[in-house]
Protein backbone atom coordinates (compact mmCIF):
# COMPACT_ATOMS: atom_id res chain seq x y z
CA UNK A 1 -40.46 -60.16 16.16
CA UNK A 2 -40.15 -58.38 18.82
CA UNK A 3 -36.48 -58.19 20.62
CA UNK A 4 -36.77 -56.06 23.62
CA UNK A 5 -39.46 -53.57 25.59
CA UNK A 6 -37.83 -50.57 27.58
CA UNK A 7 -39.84 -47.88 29.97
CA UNK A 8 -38.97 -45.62 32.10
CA UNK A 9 -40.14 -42.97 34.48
CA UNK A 10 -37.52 -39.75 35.72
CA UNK A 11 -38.70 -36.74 38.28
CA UNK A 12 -38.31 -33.49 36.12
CA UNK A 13 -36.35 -31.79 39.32
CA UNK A 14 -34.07 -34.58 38.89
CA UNK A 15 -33.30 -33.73 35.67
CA UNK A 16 -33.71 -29.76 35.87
CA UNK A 17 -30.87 -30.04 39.43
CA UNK A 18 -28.30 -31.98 37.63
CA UNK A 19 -28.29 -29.68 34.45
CA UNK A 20 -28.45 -26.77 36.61
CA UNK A 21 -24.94 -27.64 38.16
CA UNK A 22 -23.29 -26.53 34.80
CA UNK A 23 -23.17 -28.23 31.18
CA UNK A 24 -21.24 -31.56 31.52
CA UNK A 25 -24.60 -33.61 32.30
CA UNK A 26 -25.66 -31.96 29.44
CA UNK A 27 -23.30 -32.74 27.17
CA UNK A 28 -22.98 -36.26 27.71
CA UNK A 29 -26.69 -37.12 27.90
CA UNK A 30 -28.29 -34.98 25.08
CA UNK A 31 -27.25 -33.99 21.35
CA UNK A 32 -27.12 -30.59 20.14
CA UNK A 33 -30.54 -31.26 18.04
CA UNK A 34 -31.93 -32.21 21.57
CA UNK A 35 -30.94 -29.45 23.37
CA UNK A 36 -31.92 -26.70 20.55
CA UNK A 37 -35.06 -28.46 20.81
CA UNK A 38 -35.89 -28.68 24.19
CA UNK A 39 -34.27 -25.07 25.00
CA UNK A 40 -37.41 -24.09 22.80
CA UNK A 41 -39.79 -25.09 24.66
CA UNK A 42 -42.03 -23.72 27.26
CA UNK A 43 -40.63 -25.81 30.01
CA UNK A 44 -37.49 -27.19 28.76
CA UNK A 45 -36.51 -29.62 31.90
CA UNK A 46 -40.16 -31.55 31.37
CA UNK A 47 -38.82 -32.26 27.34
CA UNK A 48 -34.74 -33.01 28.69
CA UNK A 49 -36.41 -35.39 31.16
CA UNK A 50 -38.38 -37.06 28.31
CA UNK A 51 -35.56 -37.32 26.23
CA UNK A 52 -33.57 -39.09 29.06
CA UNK A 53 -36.43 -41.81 30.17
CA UNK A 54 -36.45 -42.50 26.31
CA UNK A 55 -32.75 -42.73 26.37
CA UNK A 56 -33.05 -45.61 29.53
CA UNK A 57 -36.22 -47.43 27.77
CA UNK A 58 -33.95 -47.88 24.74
CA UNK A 59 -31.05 -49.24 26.59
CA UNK A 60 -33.37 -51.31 28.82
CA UNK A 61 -34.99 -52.60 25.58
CA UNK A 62 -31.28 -53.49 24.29
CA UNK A 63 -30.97 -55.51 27.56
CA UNK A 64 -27.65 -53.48 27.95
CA UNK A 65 -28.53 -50.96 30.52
CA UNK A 66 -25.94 -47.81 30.78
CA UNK A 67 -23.59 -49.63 32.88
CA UNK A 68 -21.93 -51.97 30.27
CA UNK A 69 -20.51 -48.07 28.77
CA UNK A 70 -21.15 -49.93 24.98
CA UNK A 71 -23.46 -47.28 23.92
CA UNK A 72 -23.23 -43.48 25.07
CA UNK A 73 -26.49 -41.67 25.65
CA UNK A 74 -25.37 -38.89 23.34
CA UNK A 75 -25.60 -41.48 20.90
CA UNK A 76 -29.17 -41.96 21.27
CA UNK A 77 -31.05 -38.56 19.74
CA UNK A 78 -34.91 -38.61 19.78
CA UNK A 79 -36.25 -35.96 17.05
CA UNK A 80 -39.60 -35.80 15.96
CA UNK A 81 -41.34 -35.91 12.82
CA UNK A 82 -43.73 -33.11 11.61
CA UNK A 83 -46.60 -34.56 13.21
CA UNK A 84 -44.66 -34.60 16.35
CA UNK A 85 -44.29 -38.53 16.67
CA UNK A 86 -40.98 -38.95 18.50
CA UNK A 87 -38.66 -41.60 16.78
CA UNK A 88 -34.95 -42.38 17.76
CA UNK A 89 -32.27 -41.69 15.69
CA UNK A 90 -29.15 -43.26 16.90
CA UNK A 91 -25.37 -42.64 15.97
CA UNK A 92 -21.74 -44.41 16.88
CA UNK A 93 -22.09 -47.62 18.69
CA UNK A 94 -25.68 -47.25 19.14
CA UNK A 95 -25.76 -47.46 15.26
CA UNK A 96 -23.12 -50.06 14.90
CA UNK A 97 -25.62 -51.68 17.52
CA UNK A 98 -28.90 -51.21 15.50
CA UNK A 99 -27.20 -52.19 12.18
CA UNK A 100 -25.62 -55.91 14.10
CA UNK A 101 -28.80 -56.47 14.92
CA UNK A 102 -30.37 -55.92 11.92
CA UNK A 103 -33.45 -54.39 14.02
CA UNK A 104 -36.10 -53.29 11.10
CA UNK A 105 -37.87 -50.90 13.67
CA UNK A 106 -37.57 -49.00 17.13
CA UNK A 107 -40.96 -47.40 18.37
CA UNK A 108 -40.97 -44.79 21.13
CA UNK A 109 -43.41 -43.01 22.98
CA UNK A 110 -42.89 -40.22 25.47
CA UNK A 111 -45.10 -38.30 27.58
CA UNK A 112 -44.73 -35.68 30.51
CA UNK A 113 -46.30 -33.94 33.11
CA UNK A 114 -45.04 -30.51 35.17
CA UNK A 115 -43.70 -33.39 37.47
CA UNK A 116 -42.85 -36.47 35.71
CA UNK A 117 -41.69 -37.84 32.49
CA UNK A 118 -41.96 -41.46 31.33
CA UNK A 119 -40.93 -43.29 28.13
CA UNK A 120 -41.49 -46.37 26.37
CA UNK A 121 -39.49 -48.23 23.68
CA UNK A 122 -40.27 -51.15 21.66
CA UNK A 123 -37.52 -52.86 19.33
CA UNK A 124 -38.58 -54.54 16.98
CA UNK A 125 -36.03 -57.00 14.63
């Protein structure tokens, strides 16, 4: 059954300006295994800006938003597997979260152009 849908859409200069003020936006939004990630990519701020809209689809999908403070959004990490599907892989409260609600699946897509990024997250319990 399906508990919650999330999407949502960020401007990759509004990602790349606030991280280019110094590391605390950083820190607090992304995981080291993000940021190792995106760092290695040919444009890094298109992949930190997917990474964030998936972090907002999930909590919008939750129903929580970011403004209730329960889960962090260095709590939420999106990796990929080999093939490169993304998946979410969530620790702290997020994971307290995911295991009270016994959810049995979270799906996530991402995509992102020189401009844009955009997300979507299904939760399935």
């Amino acid at each position: 059954m399906i508990y919650g849908i999330g999407t949502d859409i960020v401007e990759v200069d509004r990602i790349a300006v606030k991280m280019e003020k110094g590391t605390g936006f950083r820190d607090l939004v992304f995981t080291p295994h993000e940021k190792n990630y995106c760092e290695a990519q040919v444009n890094p701020f298109e992949s930190y800006a997917a990474r964030f809209a998936a972090k907002e689809a999930f909590l919008k999908a939750m129903g929580t938003g970011w403004g209730h403070g329960k889960i962090n959004f260095n709590e939420i990490e999106v990796r990929n597997e080999e093939t490169g599907k993304p998946l979410l892989q969530l620790i702290g409260n997020a994971a307290s979260c995911y295991n009270e609600l016994q959810i049995k699946q979270i799906l996530v897509s991402l995509s992102h152009v020189k401009t844009m990024a955009v997300a979507m997250v299904v939760i399935e319990i």
